[in-house]
PDB file of N, CA and C in Angstrom:
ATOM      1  N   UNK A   1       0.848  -1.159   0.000  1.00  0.00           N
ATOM      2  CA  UNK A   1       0.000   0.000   0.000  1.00  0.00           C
ATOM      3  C   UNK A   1       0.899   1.229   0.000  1.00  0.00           C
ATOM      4  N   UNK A   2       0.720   2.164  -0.724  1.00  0.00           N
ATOM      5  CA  UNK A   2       1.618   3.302  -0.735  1.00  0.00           C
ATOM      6  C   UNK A   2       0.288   4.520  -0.482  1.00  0.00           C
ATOM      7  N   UNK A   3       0.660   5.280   0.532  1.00  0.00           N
ATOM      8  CA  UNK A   3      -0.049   6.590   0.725  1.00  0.00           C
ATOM      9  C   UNK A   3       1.165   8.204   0.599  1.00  0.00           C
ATOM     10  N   UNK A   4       0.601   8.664  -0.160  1.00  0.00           N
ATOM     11  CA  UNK A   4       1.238   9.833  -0.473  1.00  0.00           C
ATOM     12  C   UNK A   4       0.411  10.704   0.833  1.00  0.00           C
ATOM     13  N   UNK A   5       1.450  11.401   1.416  1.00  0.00           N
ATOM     14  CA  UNK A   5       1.022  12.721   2.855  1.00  0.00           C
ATOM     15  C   UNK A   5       2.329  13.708   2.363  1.00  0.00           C
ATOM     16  N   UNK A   6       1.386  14.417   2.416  1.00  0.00           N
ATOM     17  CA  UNK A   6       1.911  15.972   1.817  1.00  0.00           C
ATOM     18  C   UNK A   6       3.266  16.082   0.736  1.00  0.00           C
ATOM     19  N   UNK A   7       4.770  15.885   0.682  1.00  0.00           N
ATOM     20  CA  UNK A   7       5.448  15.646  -0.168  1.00  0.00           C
ATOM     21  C   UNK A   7       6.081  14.136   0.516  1.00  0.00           C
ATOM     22  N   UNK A   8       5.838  13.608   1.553  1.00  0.00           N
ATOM     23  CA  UNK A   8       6.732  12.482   1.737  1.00  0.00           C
ATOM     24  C   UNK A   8       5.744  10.661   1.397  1.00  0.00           C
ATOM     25  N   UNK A   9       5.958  10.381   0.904  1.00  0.00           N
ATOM     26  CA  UNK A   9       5.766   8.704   0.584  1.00  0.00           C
ATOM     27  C   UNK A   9       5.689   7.708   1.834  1.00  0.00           C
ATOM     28  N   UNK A  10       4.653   7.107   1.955  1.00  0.00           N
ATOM     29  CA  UNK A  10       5.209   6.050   3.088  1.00  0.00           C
ATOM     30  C   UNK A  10       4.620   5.098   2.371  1.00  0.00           C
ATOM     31  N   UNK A  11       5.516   3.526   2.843  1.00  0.00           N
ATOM     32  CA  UNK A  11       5.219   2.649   2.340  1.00  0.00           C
ATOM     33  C   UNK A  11       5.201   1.772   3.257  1.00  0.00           C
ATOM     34  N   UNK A  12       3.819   0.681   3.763  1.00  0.00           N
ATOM     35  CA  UNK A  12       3.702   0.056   4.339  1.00  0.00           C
ATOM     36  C   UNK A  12       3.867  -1.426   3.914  1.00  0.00           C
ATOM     37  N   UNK A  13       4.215  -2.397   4.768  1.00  0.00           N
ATOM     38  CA  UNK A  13       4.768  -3.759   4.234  1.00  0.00           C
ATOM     39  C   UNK A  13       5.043  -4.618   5.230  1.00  0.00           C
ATOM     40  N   UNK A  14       5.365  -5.869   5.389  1.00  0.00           N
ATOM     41  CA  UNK A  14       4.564  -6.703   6.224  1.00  0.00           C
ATOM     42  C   UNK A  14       6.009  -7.598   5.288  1.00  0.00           C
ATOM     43  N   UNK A  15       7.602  -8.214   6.054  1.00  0.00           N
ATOM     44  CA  UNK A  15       8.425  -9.357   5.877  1.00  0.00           C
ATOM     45  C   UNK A  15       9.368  -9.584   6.871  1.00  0.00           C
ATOM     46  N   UNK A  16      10.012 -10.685   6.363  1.00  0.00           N
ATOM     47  CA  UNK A  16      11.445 -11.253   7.775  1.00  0.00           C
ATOM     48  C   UNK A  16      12.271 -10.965   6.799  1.00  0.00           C
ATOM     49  N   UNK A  17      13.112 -10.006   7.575  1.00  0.00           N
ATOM     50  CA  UNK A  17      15.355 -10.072   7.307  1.00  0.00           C
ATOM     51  C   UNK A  17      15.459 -10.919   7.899  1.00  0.00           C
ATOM     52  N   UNK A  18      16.218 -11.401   7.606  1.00  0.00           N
ATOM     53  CA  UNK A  18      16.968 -12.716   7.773  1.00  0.00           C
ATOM     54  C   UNK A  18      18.057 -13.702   6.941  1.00  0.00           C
ATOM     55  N   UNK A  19      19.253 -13.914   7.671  1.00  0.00           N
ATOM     56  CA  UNK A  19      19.018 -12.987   8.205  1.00  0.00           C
ATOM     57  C   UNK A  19      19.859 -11.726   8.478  1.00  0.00           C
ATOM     58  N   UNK A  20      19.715 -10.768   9.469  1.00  0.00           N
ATOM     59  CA  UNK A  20      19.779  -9.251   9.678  1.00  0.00           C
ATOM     60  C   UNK A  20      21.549  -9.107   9.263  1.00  0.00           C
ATOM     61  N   UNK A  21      22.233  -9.824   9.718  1.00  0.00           N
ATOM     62  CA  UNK A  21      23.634  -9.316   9.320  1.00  0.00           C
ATOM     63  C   UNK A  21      24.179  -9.618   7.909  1.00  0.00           C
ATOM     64  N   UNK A  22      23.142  -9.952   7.075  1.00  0.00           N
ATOM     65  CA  UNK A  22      23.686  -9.758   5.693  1.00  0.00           C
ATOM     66  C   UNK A  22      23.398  -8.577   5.246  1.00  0.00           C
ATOM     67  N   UNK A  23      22.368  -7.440   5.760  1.00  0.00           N
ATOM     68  CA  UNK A  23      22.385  -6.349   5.219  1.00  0.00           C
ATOM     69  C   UNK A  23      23.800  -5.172   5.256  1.00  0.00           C
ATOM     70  N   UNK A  24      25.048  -5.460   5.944  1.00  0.00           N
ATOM     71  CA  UNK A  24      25.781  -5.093   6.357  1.00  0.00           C
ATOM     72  C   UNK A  24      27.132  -4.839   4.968  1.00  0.00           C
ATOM     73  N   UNK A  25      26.481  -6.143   3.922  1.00  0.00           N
ATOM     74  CA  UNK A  25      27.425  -5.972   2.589  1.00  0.00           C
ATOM     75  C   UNK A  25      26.749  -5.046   1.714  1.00  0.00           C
ATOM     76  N   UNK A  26      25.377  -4.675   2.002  1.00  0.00           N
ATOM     77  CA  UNK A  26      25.026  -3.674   1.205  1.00  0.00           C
ATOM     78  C   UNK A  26      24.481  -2.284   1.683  1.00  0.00           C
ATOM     79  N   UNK A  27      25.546  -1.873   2.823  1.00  0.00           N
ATOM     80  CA  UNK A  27      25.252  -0.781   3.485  1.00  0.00           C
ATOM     81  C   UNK A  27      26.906  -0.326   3.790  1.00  0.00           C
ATOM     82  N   UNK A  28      26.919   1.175   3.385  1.00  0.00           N
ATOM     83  CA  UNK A  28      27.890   1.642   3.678  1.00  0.00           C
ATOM     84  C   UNK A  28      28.392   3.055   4.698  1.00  0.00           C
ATOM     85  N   UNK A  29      29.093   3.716   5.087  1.00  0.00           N
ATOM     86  CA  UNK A  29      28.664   4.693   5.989  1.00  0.00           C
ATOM     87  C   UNK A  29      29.035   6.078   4.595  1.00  0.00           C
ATOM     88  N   UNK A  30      28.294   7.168   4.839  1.00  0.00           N
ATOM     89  CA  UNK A  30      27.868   7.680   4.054  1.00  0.00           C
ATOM     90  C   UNK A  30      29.197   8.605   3.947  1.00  0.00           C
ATOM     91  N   UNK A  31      30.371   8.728   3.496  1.00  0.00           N
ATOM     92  CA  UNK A  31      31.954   9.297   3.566  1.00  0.00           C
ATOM     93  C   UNK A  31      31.299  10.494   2.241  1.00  0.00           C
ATOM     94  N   UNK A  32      32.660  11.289   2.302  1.00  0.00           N
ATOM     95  CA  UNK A  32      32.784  12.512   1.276  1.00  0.00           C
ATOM     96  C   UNK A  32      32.899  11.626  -0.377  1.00  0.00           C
ATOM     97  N   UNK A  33      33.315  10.488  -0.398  1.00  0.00           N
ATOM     98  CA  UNK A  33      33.044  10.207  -1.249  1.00  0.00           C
ATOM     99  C   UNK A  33      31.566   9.648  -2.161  1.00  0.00           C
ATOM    100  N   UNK A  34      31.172   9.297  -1.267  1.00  0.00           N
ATOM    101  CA  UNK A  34      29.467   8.616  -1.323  1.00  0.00           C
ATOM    102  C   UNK A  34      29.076   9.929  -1.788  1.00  0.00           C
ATOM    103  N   UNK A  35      28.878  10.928  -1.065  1.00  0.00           N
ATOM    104  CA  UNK A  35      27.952  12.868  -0.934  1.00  0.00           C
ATOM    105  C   UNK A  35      28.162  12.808  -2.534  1.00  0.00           C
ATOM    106  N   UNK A  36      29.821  12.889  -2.698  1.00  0.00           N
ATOM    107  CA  UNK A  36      29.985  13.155  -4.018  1.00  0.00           C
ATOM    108  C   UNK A  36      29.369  12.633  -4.997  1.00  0.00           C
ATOM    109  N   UNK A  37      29.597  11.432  -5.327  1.00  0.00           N
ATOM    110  CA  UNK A  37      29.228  10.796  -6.138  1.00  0.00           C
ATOM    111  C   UNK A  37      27.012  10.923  -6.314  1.00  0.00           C
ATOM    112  N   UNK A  38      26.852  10.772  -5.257  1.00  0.00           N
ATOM    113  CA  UNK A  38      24.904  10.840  -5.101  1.00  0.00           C
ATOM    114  C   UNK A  38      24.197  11.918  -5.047  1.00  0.00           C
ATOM    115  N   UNK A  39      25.707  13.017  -4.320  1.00  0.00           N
ATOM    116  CA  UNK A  39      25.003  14.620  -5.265  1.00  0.00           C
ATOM    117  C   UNK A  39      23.942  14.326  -3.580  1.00  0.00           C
ATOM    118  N   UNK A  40      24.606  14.045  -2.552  1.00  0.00           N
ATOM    119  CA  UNK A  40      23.924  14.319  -0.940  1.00  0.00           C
ATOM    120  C   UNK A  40      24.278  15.354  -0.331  1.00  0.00           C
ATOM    121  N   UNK A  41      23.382  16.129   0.156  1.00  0.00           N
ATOM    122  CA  UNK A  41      24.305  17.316   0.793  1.00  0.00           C
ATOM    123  C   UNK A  41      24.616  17.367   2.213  1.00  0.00           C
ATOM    124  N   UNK A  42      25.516  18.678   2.266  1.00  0.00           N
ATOM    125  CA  UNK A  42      26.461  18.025   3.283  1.00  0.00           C
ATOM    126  C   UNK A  42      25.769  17.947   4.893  1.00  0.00           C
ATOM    127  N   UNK A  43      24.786  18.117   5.257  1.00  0.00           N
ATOM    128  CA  UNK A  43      23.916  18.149   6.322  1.00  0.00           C
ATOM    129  C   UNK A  43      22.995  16.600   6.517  1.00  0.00           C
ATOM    130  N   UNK A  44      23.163  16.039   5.395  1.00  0.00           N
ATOM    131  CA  UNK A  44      22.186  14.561   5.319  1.00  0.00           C
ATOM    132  C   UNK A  44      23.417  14.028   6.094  1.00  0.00           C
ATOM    133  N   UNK A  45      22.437  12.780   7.057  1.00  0.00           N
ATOM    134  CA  UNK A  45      23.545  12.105   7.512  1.00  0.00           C
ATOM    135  C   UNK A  45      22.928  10.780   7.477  1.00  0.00           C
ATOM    136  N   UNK A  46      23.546   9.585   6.947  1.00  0.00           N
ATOM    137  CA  UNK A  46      23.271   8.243   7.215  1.00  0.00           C
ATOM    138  C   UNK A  46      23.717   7.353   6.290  1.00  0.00           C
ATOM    139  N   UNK A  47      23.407   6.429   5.990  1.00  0.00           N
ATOM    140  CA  UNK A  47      24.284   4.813   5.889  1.00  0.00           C
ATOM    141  C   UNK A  47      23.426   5.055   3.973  1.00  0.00           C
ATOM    142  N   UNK A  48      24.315   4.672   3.357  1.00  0.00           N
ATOM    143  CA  UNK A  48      24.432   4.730   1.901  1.00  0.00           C
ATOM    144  C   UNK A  48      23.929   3.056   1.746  1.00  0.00           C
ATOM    145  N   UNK A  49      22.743   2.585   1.067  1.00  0.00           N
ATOM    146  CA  UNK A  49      22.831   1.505   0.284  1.00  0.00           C
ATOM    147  C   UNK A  49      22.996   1.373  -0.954  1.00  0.00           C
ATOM    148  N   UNK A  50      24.382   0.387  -1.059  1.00  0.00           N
ATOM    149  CA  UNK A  50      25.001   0.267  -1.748  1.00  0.00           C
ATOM    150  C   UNK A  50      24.863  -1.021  -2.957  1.00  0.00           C
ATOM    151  N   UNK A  51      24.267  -1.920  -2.627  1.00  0.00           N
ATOM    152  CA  UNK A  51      23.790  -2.707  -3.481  1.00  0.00           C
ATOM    153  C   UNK A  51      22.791  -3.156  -2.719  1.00  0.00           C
ATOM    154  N   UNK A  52      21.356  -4.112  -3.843  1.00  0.00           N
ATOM    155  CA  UNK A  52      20.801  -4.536  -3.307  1.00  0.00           C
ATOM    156  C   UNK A  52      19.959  -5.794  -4.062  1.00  0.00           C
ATOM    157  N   UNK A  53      19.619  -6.665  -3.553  1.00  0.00           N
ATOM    158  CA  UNK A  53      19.129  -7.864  -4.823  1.00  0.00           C
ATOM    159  C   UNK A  53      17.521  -7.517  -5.419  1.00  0.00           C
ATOM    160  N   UNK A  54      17.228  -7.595  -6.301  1.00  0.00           N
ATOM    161  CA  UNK A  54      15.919  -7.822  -6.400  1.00  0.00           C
ATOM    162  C   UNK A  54      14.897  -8.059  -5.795  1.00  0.00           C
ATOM    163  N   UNK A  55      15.351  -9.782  -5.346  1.00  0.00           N
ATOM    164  CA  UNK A  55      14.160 -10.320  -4.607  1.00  0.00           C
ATOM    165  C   UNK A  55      14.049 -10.181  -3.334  1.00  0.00           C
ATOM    166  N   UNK A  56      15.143  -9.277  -2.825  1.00  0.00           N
ATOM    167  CA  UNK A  56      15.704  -8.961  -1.374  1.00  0.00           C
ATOM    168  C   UNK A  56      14.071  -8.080  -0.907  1.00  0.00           C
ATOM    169  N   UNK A  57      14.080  -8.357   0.248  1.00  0.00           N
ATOM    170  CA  UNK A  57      12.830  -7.483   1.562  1.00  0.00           C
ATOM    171  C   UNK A  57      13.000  -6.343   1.011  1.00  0.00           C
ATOM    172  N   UNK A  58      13.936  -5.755   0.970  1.00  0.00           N
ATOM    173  CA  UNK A  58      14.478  -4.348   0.816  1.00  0.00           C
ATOM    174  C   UNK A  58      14.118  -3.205  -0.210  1.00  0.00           C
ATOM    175  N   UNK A  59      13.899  -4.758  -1.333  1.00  0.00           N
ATOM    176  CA  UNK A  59      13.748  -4.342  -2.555  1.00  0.00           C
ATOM    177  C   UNK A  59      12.075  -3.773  -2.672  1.00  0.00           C
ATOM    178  N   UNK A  60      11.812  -5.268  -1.587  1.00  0.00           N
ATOM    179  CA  UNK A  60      10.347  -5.030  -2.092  1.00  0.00           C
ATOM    180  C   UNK A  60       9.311  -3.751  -1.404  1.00  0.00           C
ATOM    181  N   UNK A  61      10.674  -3.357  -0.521  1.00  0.00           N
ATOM    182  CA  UNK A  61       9.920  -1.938   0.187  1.00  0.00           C
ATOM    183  C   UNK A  61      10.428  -0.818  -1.196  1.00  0.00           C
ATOM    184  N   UNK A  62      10.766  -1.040  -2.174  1.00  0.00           N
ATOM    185  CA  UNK A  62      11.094   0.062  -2.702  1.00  0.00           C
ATOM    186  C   UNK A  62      12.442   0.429  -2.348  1.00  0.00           C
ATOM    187  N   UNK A  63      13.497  -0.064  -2.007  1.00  0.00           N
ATOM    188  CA  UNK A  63      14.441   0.865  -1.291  1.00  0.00           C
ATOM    189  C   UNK A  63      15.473   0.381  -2.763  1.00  0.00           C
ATOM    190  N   UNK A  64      16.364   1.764  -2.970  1.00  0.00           N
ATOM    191  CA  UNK A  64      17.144   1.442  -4.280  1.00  0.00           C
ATOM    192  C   UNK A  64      18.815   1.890  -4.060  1.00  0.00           C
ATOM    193  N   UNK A  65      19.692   1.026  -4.501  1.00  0.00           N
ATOM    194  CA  UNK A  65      20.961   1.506  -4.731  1.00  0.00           C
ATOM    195  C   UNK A  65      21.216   2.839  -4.704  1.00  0.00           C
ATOM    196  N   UNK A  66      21.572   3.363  -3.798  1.00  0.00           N
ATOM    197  CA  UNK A  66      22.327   5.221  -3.813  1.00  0.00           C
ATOM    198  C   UNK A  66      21.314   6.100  -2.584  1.00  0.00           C
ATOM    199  N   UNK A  67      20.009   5.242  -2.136  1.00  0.00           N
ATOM    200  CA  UNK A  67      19.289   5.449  -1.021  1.00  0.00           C
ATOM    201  C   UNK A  67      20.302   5.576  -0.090  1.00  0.00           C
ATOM    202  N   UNK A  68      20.012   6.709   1.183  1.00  0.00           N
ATOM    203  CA  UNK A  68      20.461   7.162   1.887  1.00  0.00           C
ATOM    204  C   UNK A  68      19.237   6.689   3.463  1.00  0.00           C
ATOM    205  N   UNK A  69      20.028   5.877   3.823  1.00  0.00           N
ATOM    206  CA  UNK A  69      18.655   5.667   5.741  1.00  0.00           C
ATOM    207  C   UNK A  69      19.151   6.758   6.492  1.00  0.00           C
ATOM    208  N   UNK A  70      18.692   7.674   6.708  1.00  0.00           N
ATOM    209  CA  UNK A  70      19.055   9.118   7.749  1.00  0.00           C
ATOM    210  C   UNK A  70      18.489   8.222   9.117  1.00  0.00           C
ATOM    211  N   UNK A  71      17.396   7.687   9.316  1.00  0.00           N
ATOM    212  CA  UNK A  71      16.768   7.603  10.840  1.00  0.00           C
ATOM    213  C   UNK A  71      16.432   5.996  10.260  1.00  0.00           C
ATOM    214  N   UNK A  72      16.201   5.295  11.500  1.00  0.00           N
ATOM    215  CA  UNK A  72      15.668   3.952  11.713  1.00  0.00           C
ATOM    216  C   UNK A  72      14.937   4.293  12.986  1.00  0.00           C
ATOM    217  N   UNK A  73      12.899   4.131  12.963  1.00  0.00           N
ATOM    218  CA  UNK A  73      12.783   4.454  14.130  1.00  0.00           C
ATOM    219  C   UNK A  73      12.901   5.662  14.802  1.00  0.00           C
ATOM    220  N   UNK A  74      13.076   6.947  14.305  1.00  0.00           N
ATOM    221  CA  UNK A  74      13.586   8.178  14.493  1.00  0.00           C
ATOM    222  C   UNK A  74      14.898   8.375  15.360  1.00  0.00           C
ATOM    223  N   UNK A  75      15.577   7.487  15.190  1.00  0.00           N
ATOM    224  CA  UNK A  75      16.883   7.403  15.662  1.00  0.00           C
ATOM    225  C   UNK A  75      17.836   7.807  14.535  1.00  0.00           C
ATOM    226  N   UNK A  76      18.792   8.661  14.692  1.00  0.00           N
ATOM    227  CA  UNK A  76      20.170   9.043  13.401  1.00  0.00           C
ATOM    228  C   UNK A  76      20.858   7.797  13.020  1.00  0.00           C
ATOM    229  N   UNK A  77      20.997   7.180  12.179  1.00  0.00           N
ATOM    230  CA  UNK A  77      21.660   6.107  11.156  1.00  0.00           C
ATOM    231  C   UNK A  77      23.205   6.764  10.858  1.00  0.00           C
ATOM    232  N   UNK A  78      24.167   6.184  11.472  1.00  0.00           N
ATOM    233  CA  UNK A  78      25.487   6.650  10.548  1.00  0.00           C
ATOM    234  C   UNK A  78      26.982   5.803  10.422  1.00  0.00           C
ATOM    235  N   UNK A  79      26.139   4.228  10.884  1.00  0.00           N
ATOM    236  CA  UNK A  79      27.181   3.514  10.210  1.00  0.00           C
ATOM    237  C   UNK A  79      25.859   1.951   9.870  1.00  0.00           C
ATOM    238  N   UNK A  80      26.404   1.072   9.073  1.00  0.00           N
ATOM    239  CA  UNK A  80      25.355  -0.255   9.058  1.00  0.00           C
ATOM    240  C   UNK A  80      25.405  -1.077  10.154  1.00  0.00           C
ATOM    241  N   UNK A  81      26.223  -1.234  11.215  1.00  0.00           N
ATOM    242  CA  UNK A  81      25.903  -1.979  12.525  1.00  0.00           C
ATOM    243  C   UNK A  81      24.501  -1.473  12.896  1.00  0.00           C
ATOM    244  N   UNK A  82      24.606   0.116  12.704  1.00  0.00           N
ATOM    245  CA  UNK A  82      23.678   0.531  13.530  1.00  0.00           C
ATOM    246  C   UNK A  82      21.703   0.602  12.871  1.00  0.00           C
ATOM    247  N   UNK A  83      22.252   0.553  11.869  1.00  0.00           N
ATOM    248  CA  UNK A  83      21.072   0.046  10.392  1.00  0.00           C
ATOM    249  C   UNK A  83      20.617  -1.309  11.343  1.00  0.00           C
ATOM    250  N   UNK A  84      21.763  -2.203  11.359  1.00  0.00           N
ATOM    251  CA  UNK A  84      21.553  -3.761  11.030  1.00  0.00           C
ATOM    252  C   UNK A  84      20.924  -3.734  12.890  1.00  0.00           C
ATOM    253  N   UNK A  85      21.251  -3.239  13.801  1.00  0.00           N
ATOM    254  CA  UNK A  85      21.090  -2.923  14.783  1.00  0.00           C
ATOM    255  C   UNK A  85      19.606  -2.391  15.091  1.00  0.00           C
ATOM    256  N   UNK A  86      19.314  -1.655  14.562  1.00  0.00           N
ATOM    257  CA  UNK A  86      18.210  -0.920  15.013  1.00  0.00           C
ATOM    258  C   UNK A  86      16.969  -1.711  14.447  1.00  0.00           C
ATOM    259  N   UNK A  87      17.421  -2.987  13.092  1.00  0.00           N
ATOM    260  CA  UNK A  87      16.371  -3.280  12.563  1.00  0.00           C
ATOM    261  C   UNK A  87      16.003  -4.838  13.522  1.00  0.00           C
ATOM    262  N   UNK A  88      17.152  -5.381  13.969  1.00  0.00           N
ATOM    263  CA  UNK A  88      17.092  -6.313  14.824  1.00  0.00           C
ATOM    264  C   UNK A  88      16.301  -6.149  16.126  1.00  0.00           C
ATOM    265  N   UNK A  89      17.261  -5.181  17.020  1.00  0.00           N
ATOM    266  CA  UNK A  89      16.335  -4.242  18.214  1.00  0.00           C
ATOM    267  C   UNK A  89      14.698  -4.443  17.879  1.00  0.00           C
ATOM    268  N   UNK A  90      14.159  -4.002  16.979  1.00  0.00           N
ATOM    269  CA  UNK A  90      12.369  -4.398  16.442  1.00  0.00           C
ATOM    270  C   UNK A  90      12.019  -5.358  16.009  1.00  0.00           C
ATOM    271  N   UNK A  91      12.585  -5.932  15.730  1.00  0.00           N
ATOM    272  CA  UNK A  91      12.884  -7.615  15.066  1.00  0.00           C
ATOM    273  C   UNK A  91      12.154  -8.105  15.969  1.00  0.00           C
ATOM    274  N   UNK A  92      12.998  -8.485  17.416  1.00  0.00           N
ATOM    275  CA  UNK A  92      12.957  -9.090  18.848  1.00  0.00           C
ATOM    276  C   UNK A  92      11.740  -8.402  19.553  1.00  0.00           C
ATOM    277  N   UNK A  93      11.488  -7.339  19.224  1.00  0.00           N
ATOM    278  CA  UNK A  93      10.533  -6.501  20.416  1.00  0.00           C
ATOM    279  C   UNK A  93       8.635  -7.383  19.512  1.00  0.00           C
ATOM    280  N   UNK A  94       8.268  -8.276  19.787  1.00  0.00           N
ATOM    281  CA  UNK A  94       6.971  -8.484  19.421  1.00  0.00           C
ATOM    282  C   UNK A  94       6.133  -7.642  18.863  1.00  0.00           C
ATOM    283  N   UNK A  95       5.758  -7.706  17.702  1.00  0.00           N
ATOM    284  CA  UNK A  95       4.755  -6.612  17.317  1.00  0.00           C
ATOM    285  C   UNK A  95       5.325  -5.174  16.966  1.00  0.00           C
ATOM    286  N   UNK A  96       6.807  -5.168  17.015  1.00  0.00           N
ATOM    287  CA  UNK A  96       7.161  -3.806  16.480  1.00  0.00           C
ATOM    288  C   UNK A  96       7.150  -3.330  14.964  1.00  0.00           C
ATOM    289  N   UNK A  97       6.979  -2.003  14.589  1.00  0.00           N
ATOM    290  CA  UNK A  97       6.753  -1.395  14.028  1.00  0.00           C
ATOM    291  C   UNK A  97       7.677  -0.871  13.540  1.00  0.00           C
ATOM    292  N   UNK A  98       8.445  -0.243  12.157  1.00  0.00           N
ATOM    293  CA  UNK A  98       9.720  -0.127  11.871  1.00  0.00           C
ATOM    294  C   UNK A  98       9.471   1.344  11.051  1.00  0.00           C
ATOM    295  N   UNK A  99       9.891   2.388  10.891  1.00  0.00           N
ATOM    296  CA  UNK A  99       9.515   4.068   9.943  1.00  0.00           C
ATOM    297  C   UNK A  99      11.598   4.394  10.032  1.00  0.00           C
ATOM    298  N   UNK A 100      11.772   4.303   8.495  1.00  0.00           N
ATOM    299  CA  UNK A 100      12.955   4.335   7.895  1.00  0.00           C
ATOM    300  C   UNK A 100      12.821   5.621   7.339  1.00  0.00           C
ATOM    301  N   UNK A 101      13.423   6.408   7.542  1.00  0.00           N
ATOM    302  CA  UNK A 101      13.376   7.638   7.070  1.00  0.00           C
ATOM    303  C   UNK A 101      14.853   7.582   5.823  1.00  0.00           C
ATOM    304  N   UNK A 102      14.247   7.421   4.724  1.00  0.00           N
ATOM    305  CA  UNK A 102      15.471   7.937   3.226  1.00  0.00           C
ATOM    306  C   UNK A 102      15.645   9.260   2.892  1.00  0.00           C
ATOM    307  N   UNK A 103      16.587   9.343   2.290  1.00  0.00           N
ATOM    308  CA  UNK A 103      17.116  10.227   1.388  1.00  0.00           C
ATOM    309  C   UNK A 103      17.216   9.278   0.029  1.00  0.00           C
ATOM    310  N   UNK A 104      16.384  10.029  -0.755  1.00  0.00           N
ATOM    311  CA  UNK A 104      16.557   9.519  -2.357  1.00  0.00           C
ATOM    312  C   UNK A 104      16.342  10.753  -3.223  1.00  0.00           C
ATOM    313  N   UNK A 105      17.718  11.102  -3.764  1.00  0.00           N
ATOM    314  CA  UNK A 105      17.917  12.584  -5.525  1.00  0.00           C
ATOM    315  C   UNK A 105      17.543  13.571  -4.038  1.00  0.00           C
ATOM    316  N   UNK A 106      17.880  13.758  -2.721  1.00  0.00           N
ATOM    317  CA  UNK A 106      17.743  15.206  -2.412  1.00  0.00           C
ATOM    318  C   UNK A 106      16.106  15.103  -2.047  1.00  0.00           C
ATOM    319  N   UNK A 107      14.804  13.967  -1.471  1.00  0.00           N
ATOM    320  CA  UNK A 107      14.379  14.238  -1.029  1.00  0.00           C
ATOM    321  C   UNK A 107      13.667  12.947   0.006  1.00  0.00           C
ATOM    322  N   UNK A 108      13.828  13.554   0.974  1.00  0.00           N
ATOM    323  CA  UNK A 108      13.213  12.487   2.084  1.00  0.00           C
ATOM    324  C   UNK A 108      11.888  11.397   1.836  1.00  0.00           C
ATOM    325  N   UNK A 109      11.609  10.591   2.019  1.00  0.00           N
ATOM    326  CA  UNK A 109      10.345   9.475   2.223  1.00  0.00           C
ATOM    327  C   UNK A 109      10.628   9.181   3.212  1.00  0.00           C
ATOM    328  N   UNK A 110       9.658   8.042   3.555  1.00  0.00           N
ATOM    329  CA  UNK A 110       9.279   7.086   4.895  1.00  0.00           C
ATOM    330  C   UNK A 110       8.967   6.119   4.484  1.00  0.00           C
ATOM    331  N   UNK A 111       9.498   4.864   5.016  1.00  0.00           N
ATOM    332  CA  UNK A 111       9.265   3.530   4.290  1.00  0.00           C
ATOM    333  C   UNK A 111       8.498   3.015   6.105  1.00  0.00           C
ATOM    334  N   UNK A 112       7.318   2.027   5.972  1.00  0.00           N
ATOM    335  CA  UNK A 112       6.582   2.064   7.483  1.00  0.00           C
ATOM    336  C   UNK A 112       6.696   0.361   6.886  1.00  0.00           C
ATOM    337  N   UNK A 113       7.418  -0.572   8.219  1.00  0.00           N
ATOM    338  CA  UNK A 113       7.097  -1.802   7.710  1.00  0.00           C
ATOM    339  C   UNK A 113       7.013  -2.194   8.895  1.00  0.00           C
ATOM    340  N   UNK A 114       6.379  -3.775   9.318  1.00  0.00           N
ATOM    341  CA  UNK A 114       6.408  -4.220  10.554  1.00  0.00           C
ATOM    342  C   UNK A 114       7.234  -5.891  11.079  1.00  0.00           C
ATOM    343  N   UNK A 115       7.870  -5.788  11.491  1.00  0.00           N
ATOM    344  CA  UNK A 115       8.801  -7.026  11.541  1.00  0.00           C
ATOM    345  C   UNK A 115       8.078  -8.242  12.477  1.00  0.00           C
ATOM    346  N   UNK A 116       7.267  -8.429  13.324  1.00  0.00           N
ATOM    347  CA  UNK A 116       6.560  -9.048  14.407  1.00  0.00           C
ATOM    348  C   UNK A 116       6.755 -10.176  14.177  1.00  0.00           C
ATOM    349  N   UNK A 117       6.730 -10.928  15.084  1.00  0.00           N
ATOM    350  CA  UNK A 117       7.002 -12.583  15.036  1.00  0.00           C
ATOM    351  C   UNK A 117       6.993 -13.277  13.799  1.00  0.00           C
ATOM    352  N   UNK A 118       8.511 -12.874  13.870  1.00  0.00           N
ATOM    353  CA  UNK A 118       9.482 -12.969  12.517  1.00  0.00           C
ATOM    354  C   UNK A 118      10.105 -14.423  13.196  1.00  0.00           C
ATOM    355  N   UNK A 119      10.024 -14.882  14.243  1.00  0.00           N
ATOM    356  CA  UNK A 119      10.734 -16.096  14.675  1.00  0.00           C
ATOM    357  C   UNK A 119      12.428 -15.664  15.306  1.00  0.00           C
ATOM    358  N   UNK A 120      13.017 -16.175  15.318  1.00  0.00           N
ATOM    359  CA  UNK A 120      14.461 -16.723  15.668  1.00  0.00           C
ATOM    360  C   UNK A 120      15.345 -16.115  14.708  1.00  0.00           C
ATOM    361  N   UNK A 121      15.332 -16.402  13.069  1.00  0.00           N
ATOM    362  CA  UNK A 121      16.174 -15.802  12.094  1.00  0.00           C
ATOM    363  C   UNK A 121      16.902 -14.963  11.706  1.00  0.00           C
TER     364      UNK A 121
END
């Protein structure tokens, strides 16, 4: 389900990572070289994804190569432990609720997904 609110996107979605520390090869911390290259400015702060598979969870929230995670949870993102971290942290908590705040071309979305008894994985 995608609902458009005022200029930002949220996208709601319902899967298991699993698991969680493979997202760690396709997350990078967001250096002067990353800004450069994605055209981020210099006040954005967070974890650069850097590749991502198709059929990957990730994908299917919409999230794309050169995406920027500023917040997990309204928490600041600025290395992938803390990505891979924050998504686990809700993973474990029953029934939690997950709001990823991106940077994609210079403008913010919200990706809203829910991880809940996802099991062990």
């Amino acid at each position: 389900m995608r609902i458009v609110v005022s200029s930002e996107d949220v996208t709601a979605s319902r899967f298991a990572i699993s698991p969680l520390w493979e997202l760690t090869g396709a997350l990078r911390v967001l250096t002067g070289d990353w800004r450069q290259r994605l055209h981020v400015a210099k006040e954005v702060k967070g974890v650069v994804v850097t590749s991502i598979a198709d059929d990957s969870p990730l994908a299917e929230l919409g999230l794309q190569r050169g995406d920027v995670i500023e917040q997990v949870n309204q928490k600041t993102m600025t290395t992938p432990g803390e990505v891979v971290g924050a998504l686990n942290d809700a993973k474990n908590a029953k029934g939690q609720n997950v709001l990823i705040l991106l940077n994609r071309n210079g403008v913010n979305q919200y990706v809203a997904l829910s991880l809940g008894n996802q099991g062990n994985g």
